[in-house]
C-alpha atoms as a PDB file:
ATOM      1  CA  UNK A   1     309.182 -23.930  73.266  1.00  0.00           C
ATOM      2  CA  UNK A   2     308.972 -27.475  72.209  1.00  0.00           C
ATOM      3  CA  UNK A   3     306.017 -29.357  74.402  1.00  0.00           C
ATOM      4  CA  UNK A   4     308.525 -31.907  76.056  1.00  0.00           C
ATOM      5  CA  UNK A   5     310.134 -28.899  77.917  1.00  0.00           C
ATOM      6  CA  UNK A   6     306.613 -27.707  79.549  1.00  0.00           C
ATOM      7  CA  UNK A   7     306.798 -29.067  83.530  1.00  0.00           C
ATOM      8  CA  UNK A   8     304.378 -31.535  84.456  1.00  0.00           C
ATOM      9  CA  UNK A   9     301.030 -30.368  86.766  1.00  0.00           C
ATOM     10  CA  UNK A  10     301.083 -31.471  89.698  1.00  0.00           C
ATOM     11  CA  UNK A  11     298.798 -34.511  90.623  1.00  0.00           C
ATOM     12  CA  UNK A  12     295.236 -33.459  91.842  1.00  0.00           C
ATOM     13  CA  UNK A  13     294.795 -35.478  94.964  1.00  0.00           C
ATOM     14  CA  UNK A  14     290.993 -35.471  96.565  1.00  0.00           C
ATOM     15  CA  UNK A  15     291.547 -34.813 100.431  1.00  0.00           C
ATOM     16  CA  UNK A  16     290.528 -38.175 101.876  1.00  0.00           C
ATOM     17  CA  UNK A  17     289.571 -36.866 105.457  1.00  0.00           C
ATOM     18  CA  UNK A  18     287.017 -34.055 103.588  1.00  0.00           C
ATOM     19  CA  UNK A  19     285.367 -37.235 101.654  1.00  0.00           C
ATOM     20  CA  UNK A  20     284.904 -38.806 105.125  1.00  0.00           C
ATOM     21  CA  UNK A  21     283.442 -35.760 106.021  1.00  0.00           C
ATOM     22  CA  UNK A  22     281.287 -35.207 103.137  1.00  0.00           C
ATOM     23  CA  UNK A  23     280.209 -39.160 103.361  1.00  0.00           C
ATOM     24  CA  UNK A  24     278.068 -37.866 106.866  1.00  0.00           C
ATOM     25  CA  UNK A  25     277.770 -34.573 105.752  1.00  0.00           C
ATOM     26  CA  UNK A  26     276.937 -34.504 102.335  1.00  0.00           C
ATOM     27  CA  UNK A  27     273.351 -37.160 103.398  1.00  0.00           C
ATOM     28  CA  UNK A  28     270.294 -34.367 102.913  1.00  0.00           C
ATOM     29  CA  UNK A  29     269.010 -33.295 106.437  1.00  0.00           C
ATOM     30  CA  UNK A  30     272.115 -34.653 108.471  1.00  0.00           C
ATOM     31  CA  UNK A  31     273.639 -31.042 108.693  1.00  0.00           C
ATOM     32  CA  UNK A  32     270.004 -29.345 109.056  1.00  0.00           C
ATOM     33  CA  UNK A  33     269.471 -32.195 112.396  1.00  0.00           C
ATOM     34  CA  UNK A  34     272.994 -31.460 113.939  1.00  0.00           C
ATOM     35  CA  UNK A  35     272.580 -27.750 113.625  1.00  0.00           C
ATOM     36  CA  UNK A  36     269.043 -27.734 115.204  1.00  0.00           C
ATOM     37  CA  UNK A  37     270.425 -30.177 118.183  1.00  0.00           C
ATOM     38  CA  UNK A  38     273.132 -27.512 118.735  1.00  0.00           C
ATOM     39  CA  UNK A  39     270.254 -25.485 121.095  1.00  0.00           C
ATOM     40  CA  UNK A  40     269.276 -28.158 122.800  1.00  0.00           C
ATOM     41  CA  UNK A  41     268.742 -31.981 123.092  1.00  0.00           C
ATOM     42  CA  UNK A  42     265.200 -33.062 121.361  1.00  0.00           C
ATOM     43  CA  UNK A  43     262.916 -35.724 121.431  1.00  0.00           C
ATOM     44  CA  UNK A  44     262.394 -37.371 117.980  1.00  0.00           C
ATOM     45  CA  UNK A  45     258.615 -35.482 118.032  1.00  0.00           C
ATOM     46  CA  UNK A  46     260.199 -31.971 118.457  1.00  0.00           C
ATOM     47  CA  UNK A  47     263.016 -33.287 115.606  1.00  0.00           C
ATOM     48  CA  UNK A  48     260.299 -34.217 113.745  1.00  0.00           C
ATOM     49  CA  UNK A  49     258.483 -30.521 114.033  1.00  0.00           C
ATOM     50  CA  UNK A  50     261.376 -28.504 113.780  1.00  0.00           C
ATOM     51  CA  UNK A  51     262.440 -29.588 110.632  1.00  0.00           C
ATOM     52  CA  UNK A  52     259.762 -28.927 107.805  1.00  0.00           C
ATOM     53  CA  UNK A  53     259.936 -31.495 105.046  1.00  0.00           C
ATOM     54  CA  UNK A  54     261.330 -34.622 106.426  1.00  0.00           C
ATOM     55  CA  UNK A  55     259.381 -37.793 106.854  1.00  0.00           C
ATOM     56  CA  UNK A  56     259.573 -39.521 110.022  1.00  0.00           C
ATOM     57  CA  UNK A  57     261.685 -42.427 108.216  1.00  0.00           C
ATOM     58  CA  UNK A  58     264.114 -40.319 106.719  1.00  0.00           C
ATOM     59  CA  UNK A  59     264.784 -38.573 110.061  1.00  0.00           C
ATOM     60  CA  UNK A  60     264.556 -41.838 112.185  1.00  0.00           C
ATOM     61  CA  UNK A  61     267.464 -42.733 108.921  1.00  0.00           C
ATOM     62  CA  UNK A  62     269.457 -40.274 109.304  1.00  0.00           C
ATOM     63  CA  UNK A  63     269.522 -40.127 113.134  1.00  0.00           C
ATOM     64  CA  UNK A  64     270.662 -43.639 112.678  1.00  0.00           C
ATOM     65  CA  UNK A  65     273.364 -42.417 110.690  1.00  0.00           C
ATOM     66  CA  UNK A  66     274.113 -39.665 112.593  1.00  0.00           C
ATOM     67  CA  UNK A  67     274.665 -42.170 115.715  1.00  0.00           C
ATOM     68  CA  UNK A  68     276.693 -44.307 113.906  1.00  0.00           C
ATOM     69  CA  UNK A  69     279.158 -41.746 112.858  1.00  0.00           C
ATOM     70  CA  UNK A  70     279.488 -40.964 116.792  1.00  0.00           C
ATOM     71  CA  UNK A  71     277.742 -37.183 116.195  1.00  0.00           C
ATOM     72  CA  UNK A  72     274.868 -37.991 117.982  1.00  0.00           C
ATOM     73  CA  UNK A  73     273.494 -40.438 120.983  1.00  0.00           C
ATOM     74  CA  UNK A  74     270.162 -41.685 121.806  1.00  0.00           C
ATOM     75  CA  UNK A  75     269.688 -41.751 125.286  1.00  0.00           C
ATOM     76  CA  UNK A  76     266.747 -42.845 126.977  1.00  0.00           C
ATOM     77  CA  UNK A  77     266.705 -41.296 130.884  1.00  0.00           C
ATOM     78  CA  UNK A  78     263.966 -42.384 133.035  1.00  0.00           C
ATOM     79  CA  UNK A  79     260.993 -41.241 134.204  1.00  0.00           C
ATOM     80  CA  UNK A  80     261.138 -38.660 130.420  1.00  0.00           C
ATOM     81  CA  UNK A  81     261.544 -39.518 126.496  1.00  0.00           C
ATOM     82  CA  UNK A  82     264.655 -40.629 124.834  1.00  0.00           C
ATOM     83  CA  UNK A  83     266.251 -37.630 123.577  1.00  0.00           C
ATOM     84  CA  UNK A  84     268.831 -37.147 120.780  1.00  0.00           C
ATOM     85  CA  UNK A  85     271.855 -34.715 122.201  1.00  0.00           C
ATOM     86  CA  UNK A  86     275.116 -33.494 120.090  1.00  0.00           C
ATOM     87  CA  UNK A  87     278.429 -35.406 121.376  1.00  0.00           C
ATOM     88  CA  UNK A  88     281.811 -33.659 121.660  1.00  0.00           C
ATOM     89  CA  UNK A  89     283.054 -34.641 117.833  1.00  0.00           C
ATOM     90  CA  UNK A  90     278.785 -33.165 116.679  1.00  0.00           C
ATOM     91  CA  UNK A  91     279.286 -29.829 118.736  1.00  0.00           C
ATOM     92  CA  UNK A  92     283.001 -29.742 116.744  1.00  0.00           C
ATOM     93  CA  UNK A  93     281.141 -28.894 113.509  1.00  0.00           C
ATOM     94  CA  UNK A  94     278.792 -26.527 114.772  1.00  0.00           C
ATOM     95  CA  UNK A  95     281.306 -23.542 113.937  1.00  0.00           C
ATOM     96  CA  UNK A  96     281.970 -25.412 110.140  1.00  0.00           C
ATOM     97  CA  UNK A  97     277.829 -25.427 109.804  1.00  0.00           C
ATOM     98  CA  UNK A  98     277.631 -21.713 110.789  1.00  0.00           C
ATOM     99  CA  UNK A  99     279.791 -20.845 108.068  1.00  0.00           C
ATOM    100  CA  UNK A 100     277.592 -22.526 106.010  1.00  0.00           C
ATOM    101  CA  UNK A 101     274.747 -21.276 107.158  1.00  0.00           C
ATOM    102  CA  UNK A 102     276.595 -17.834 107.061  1.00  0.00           C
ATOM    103  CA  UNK A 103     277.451 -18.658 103.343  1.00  0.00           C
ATOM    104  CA  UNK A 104     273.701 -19.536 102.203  1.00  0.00           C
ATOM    105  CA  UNK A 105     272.427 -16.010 103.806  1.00  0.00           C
ATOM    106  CA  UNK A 106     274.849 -14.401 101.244  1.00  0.00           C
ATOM    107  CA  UNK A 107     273.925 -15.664  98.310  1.00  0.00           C
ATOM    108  CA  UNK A 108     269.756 -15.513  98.750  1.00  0.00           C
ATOM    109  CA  UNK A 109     269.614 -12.047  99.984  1.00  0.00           C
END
């Protein structure tokens, strides 16, 4: 078979809506703060507790982030704390960041 008769592969094409994803998702911590929001709103304090390891500026960062990708809001409700809830498109990945959490189980037991 001479090699100008073998077919062309197909082009590899990244999937540009998974890079968006991955551009909020792929940040340390933002999947480990939206999956810990899915119980319940939190004050930045509980955030704070509830995740071991982060600083207080990387998680008042990534909040930020978070926010600005419309997955979480800030709201600030008188007479109590501001509190950081999920929104409708943060709850949406909850059953994607089960999986994942599902996934990692797997492989360390």
């Amino acid at each position: 078979m001479a090699l100008a008769s073998l077919p062309t592969p197909a082009l590899l094409v990244a999937d540009a809506d998974l890079a968006a994803a991955f551009e909020v998702l792929g940040q340390r911590w933002n999947g480990l703060i939206l999956h810990t929001l899915a119980t319940r709103p939190a004050r930045f304090g509980e955030l704070r507790t509830a995740i071991a390891g982060i600083s207080t500026k990387m998680l008042a960062d990534r909040l930020r982030d978070l926010i600005d990708a419309g997955l979480v809001t800030h709201d600030q409700l008188p007479p109590g704390p501001a509190t950081y809830t999920l929104t409708l498109d943060g709850r949406a990945l909850l059953p994607a960041l089960e999986q994942l959490r599902s996934w990692a189980e797997r492989r360390t037991t």
